[in-house]
Protein backbone atom coordinates (compact mmCIF):
# COMPACT_ATOMS: atom_id res chain seq x y z
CA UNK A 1 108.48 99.71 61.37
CA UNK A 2 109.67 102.77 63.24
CA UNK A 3 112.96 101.85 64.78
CA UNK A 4 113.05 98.38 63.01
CA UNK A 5 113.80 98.70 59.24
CA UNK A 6 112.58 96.00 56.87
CA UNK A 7 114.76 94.00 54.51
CA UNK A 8 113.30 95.57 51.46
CA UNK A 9 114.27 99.18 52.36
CA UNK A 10 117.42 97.95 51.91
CA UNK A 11 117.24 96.39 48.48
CA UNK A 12 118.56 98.19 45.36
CA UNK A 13 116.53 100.57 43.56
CA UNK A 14 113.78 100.33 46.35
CA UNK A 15 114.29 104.48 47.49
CA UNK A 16 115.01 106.54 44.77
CA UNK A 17 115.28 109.86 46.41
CA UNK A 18 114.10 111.58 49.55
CA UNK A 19 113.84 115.23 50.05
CA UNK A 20 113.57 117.44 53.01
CA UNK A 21 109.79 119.30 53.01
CA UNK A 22 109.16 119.75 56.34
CA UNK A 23 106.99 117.81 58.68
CA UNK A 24 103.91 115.93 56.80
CA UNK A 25 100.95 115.29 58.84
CA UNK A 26 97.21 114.43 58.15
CA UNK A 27 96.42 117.65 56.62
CA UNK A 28 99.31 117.65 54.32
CA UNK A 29 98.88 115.93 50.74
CA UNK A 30 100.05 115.62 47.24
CA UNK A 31 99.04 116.07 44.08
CA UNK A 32 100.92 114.43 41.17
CA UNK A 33 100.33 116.04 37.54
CA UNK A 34 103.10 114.14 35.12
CA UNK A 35 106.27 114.85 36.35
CA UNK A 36 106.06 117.41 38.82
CA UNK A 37 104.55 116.72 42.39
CA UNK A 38 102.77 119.48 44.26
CA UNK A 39 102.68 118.86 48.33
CA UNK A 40 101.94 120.88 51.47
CA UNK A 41 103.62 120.96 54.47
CA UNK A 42 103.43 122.03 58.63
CA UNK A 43 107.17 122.85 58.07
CA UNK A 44 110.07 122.33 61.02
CA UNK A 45 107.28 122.13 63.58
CA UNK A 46 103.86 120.86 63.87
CA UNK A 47 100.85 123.31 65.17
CA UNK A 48 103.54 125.74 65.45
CA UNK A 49 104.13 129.21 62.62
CA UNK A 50 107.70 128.12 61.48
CA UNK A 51 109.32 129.77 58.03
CA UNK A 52 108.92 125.83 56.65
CA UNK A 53 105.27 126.68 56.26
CA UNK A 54 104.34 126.37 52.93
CA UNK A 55 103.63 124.74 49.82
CA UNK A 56 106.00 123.03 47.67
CA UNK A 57 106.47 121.91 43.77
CA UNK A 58 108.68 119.14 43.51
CA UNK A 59 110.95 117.93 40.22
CA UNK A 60 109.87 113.97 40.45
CA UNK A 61 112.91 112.48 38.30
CA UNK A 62 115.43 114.50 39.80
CA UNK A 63 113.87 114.84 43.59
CA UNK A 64 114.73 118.93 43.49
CA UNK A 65 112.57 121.91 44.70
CA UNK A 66 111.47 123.91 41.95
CA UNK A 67 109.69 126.32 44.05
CA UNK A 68 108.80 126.84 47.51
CA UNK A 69 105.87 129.46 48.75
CA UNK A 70 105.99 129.79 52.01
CA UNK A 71 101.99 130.20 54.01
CA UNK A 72 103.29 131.69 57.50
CA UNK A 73 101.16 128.87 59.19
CA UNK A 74 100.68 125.35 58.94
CA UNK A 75 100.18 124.59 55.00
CA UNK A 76 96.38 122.10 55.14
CA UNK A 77 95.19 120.38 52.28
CA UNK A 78 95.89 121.38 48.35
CA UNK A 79 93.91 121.53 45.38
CA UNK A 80 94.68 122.24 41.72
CA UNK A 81 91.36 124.45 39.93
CA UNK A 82 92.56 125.85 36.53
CA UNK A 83 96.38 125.90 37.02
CA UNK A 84 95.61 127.90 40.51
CA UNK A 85 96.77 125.70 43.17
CA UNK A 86 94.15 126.59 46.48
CA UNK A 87 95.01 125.96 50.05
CA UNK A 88 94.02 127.18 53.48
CA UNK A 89 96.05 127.14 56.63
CA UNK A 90 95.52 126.87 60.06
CA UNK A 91 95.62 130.93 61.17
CA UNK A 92 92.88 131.09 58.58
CA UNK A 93 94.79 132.85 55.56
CA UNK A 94 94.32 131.35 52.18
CA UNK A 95 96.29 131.48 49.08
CA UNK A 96 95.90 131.44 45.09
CA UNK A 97 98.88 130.14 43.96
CA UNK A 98 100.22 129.85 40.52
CA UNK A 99 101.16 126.39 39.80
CA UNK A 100 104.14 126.82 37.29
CA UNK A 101 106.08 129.82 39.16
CA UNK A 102 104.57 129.77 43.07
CA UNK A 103 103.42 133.23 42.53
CA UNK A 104 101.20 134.12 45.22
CA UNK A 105 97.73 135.43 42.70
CA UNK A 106 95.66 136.51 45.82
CA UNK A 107 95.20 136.10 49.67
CA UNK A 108 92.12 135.94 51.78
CA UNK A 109 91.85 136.42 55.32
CA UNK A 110 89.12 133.57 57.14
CA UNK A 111 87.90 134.10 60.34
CA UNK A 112 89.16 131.22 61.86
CA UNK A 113 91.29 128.01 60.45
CA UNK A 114 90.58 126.82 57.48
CA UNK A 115 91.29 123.13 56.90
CA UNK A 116 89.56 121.73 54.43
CA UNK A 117 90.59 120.89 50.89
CA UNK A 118 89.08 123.11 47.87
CA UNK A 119 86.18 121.38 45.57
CA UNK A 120 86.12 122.34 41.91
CA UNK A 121 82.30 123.93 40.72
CA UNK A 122 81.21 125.14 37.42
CA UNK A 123 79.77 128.68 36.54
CA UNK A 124 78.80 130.07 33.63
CA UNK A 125 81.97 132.58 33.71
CA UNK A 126 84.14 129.13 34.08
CA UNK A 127 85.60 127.02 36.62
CA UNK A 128 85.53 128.52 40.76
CA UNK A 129 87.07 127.10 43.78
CA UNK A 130 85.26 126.66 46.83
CA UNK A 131 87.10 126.18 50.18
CA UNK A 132 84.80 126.54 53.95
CA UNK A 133 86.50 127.58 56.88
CA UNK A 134 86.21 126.02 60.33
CA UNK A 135 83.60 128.90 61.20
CA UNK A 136 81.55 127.88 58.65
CA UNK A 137 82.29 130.48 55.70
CA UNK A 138 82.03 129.10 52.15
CA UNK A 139 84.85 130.61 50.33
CA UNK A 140 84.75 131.32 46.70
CA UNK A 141 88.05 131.61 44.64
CA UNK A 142 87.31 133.00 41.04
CA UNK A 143 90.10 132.08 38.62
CA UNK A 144 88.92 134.52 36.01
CA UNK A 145 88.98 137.60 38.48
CA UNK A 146 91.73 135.96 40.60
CA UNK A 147 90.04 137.04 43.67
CA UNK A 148 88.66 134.92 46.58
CA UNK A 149 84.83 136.34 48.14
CA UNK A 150 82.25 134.83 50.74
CA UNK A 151 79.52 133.43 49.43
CA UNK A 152 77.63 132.50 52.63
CA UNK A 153 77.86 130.75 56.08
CA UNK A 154 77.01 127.09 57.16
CA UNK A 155 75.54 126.95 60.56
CA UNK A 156 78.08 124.77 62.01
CA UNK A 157 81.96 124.82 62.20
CA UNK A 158 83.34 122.37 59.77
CA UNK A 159 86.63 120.13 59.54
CA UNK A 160 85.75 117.67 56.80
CA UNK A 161 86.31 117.69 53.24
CA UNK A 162 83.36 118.92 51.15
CA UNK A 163 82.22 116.47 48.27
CA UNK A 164 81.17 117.35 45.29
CA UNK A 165 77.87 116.02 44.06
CA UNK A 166 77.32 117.63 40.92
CA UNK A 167 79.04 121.17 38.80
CA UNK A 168 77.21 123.78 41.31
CA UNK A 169 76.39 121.53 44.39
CA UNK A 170 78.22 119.74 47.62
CA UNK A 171 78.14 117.83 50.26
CA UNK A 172 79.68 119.19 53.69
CA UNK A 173 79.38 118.11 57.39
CA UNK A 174 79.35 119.18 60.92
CA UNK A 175 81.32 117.85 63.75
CA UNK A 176 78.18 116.94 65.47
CA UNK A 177 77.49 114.63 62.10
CA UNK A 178 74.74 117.07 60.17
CA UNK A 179 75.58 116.09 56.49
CA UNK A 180 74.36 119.14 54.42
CA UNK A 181 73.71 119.62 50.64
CA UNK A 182 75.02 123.38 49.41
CA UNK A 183 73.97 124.68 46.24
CA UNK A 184 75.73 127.39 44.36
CA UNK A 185 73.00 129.87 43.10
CA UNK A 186 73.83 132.92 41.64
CA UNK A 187 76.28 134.33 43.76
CA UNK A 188 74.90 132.78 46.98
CA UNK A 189 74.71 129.22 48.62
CA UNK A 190 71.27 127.49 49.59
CA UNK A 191 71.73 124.85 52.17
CA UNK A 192 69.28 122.03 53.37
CA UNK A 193 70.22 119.41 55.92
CA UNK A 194 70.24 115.63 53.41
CA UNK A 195 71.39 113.09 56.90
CA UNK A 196 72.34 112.72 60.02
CA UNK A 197 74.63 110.63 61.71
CA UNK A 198 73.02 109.71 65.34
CA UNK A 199 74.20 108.58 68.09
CA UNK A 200 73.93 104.73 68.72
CA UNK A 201 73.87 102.41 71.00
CA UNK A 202 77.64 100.27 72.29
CA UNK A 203 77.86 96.71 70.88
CA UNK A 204 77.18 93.45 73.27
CA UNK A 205 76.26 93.90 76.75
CA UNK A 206 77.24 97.49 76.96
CA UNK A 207 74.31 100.45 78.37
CA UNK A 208 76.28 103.30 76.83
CA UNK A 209 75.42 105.53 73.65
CA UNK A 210 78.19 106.34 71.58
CA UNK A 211 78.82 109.52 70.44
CA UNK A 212 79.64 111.33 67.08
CA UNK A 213 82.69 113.19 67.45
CA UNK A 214 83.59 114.01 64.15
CA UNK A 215 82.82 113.14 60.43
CA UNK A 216 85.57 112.59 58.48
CA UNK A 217 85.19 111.85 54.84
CA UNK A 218 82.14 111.85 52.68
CA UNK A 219 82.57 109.40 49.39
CA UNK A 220 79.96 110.01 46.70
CA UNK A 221 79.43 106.85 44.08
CA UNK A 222 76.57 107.07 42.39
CA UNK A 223 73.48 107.43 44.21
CA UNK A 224 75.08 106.61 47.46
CA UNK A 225 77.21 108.82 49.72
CA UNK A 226 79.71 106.81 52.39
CA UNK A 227 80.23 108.18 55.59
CA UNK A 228 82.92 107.67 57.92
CA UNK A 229 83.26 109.10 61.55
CA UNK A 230 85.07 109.17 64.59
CA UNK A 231 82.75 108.43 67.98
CA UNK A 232 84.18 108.15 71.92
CA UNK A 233 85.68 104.84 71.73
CA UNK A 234 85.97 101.84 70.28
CA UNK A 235 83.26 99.22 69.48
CA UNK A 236 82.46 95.93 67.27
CA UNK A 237 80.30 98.02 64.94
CA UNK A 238 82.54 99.91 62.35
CA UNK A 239 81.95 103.83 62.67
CA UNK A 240 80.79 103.91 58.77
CA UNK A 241 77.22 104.54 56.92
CA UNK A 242 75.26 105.12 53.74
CA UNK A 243 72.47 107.16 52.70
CA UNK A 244 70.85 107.78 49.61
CA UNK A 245 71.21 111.05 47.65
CA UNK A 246 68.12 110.85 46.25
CA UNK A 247 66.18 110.04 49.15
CA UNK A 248 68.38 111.16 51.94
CA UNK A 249 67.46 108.04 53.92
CA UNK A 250 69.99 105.45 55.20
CA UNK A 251 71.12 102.57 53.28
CA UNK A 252 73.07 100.58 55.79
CA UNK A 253 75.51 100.61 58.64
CA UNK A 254 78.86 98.68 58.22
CA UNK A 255 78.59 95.65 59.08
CA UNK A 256 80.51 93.37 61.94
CA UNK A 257 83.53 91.00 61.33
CA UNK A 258 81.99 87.43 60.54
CA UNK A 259 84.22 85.23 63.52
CA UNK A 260 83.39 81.76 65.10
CA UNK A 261 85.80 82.69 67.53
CA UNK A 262 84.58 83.57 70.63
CA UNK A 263 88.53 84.44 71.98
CA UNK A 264 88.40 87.18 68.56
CA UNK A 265 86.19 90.04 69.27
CA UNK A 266 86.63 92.24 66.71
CA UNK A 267 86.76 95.88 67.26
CA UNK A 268 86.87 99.07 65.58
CA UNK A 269 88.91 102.26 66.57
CA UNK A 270 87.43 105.59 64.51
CA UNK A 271 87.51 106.14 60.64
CA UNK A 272 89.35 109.24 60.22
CA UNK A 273 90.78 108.05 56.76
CA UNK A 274 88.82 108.61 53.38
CA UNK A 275 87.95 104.85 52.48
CA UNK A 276 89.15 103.71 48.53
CA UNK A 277 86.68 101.90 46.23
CA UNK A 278 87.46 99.28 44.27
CA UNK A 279 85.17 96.84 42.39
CA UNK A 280 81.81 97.70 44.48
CA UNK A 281 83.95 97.38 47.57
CA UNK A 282 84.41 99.99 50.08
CA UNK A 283 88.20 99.49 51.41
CA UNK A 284 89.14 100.95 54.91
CA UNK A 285 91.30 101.37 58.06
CA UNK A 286 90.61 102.30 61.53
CA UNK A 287 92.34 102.96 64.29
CA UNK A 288 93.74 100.71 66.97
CA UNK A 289 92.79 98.04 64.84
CA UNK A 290 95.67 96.14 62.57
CA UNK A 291 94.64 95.52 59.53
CA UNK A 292 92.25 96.54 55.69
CA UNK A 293 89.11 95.41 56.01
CA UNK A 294 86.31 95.28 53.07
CA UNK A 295 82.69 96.31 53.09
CA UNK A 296 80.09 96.02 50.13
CA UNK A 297 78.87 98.97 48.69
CA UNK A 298 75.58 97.47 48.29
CA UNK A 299 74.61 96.49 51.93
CA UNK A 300 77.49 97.47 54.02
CA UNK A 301 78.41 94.00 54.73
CA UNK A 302 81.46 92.85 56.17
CA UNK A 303 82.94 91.19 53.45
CA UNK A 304 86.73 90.44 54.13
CA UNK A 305 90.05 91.51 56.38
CA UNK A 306 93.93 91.32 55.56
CA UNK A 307 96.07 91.88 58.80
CA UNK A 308 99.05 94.31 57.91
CA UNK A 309 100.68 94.06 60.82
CA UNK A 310 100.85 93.24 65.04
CA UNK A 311 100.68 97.08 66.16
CA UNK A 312 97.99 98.95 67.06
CA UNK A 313 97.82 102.82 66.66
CA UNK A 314 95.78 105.50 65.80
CA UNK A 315 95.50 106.31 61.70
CA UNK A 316 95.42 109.02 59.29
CA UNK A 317 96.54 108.18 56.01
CA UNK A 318 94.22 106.74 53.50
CA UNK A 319 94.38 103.91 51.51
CA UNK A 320 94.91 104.43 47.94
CA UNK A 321 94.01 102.10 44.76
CA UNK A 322 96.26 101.85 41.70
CA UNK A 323 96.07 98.83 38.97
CA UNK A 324 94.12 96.09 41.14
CA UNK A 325 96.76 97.38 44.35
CA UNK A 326 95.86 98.37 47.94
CA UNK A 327 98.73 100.44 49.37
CA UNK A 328 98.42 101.61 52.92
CA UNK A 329 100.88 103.06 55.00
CA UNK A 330 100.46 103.13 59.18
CA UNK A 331 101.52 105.54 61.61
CA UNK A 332 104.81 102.89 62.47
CA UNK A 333 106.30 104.04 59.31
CA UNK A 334 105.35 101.34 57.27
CA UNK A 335 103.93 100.97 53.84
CA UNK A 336 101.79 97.73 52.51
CA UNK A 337 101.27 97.10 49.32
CA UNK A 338 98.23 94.40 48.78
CA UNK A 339 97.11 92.60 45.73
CA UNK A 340 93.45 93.00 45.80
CA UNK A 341 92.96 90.25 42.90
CA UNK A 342 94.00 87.30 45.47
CA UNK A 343 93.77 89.64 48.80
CA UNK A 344 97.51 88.75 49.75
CA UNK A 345 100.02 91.20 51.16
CA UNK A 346 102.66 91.54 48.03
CA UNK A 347 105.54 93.55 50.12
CA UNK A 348 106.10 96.18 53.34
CA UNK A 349 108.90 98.95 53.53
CA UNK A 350 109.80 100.52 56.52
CA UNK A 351 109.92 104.13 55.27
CA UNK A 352 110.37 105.95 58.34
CA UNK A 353 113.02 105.21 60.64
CA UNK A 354 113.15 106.55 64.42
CA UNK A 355 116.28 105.45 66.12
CA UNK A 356 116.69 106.73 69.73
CA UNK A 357 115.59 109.07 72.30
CA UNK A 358 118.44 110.98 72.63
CA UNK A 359 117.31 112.59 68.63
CA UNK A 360 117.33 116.38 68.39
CA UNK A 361 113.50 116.09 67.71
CA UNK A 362 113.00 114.37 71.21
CA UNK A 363 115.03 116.76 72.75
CA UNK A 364 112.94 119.86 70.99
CA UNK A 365 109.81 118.37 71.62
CA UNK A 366 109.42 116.82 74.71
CA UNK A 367 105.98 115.50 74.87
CA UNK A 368 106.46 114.32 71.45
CA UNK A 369 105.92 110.47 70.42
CA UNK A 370 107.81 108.10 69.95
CA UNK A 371 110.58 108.97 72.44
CA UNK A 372 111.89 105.51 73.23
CA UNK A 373 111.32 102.29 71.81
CA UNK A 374 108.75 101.12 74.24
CA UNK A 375 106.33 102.40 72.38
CA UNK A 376 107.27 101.80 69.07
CA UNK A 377 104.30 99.55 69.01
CA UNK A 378 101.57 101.30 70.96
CA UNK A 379 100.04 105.04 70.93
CA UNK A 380 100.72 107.98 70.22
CA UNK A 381 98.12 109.09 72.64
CA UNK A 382 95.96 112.12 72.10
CA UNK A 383 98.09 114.26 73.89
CA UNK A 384 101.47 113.14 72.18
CA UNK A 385 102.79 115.45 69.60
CA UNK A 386 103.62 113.38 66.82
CA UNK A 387 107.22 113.86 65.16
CA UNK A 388 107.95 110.37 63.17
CA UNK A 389 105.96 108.31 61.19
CA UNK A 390 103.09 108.53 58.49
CA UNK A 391 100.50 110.86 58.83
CA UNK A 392 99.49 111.58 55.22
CA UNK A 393 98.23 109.65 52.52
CA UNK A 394 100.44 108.59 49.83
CA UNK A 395 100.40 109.32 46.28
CA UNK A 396 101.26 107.31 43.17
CA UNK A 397 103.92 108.24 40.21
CA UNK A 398 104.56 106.00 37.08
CA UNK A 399 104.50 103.10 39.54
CA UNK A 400 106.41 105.34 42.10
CA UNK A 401 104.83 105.79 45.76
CA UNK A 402 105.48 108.88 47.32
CA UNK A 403 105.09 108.95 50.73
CA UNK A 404 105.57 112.42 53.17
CA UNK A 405 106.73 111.38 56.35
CA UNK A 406 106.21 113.05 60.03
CA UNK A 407 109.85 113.97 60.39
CA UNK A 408 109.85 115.96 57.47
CA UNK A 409 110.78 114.13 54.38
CA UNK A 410 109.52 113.23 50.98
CA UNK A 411 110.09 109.71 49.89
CA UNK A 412 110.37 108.53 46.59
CA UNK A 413 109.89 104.34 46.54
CA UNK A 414 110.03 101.71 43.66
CA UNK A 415 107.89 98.97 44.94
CA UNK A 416 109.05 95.08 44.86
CA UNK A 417 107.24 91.80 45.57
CA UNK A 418 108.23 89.84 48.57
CA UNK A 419 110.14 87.95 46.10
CA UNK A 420 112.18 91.27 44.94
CA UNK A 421 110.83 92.18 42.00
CA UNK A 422 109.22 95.43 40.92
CA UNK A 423 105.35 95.16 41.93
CA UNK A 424 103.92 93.90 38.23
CA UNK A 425 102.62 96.82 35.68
């Protein structure tokens, strides 16, 4: 935890290598292809235009920058289409970049941010890139004719990932929870509205309507598409439903925690993570709540919980699956690592370490969190800047989990068991 390192930071082996990549927040991922790990990053400071801004390519045995291009605004999500690594940033330009030399291939000017994370399509010509802006503007990259074009305009602002459903279609959704299905025709996109999340009404006793504030992942398996959402506050139904493709009617809601308890009332902060799948089970975190909870694909119902810790906090970073593990890592700093086979928590690292008040980030950034150790186990609050912690979701190498961090760094871990040996192959 933040301020509080664990005993198995400390063991041999356990950090390989950490790297300086500027600050790492919800926007910022990584993509891992063999050796080499590509990343994005909101550079010295967050929300701010810094000369950090940029994308990065990172040497994974040795921990060393092979290339840096900087984006002259907040870096937001990658993706790799045909060797072209895509990303938008948040004053709206967009970049083609070449992924073996950081070449810039071409730029495109958005209208307004653009946050989302490009989707891979198919056209007859070969593979495109498509990438929507917050305005709305569906954003074609063509890796033939290394050029970027507009396609068309959604009716809504958007801040979600799209979804791919099939080689010339998506999913993409409004703020307001309009889940629409885009088709790539020709050289144009058709859209029809497929769901809608709607407001409902507050658990137990409460006369309130709660309110969709955001959608923020879509997961597609097979005929059914998962989505999770943020609403105004907290409740004991879990902000997460289904609908068909096919039919574009709903499948379920989540379900409640099962408890006999009537001291344990259960609650759920928003979903602004992209949930994992693993054997028909839909595996998530929320926020202000403390621990990975599991949901059936088939009927939504609330199937089991593991605590990962006693803090409560907002959340960003996704869980991720790898060989019958859950690893999550929490805005405290700290990483989990759960066998899903027996549903115990193997090991936790404190990867992040925030020390004092008197830091040179504090200093810098004074509304920042956390500033002193009071609150190393509560907030940040929405109007907190966040400088320490983890923001972003993790990624997995050879067994390797590299985690970005808030402060700025790139962390290179060898797992263990809480008995100290390497997490089994």
């Amino acid at each position: 935890m933040i301020g509080q390192p664990l005993s198995e930071l400390k063991r041999d082996n356990v950090l390989l290598w950490s790297i300086d990549v500027g600050r790492m927040h919800s926007r910022n991922n990584i993509i891992v292809r063999e050796d080499v790990a590509f990343l994005s990053s909101s550079g010295a400071l967050w929300n701010v235009d810094d000369p950090k801004d940029g994308v990065y390519c990172i040497d994974l045995n040795s921990g060393r920058i092979i290339w840096f291009t900087e984006t002259y605004s907040d870096a937001n999500e990658i993706s790799i289409v045909d060797n072209v690594l895509l990303v938008g940033t948040d004053s709206g330009k967009v970049f083609a970049i070449d992924v073996g030399s950081g070449l810039i291939f071409s730029k495109f000017q958005a209208e307004e941010p653009v946050y989302t994370r490009a989707i891979e399509l198919e056209r007859p010509s070969g593979k495109i890139g498509i990438l929507v802006s917050h305005a709305g503007e569906v954003i074609q990259y063509d890796t033939r004719a290394k050029r970027f074009s507009v396609l068309g305009r959604l009716p809504y602002g958007v801040r979600a990932n799209p979804t791919r459903v099939a080689s010339a279609s998506f999913l993409v959704a409004s703020q307001a929870g309009v889940i629409t299905l885009a088709e790539l025709i020709d050289d144009q996109i058709n859209s029809r509205t497929m769901f809608e999340v709607k407001p409902h009404k507050a658990s137990g006793q409460f006369d309130f309507m709660l309110e969709v504030r955001g959608i923020s992942s879509i997961v597609v398996k097979a005929d059914r598409a998962v989505v999770s959402y943020a609403r105004n506050t907290y409740d004991r139904r879990p902000p997460i439903v289904c609908f068909s493709l096919k039919t574009g009617e709903k499948l379920w809601d989540a379900g409640r925690v099962q408890t006999a308890s009537r001291s344990e009332v259960p609650e759920f902060g928003n979903s602004r993570i992209v949930p994992a799948v693993w054997n028909n089970l839909l595996l998530s975190t929320f926020s202000y709540n403390d621990a990975v909870h599991a949901f059936s694909l088939d009927n939504g119902k609330w199937m089991w919980r593991q605590r990962l810790d006693d803090s409560y906090f907002q959340n960003w970073s996704s869980p991720i699956v790898q060989d019958e593990l859950l690893y999550v890592a929490r805005i405290n700093g700290v990483l989990s690592v759960l066998d899903l086979k027996t549903r115990k928590l193997l090991s936790s690292y404190s990867v992040e370490v925030f020390e004092s008040s008197e830091s040179p980030t504090s200093v810098d950034e004074p509304e920042s969190w956390p500033k002193n150790p009071s609150e190393f186990k509560a907030g940040p609050y929405p109007s907190q800047k966040i400088v320490a912690g983890i923001c972003s979701t993790p990624a997995i190498w050879k067994r390797m989990i590299l985690i970005g961090t808030a402060s700025g760094k790139l962390c290179c871990l060898r797992p263990q068991s809480s008995g100290g040996e390497k997490v089994p192959d």
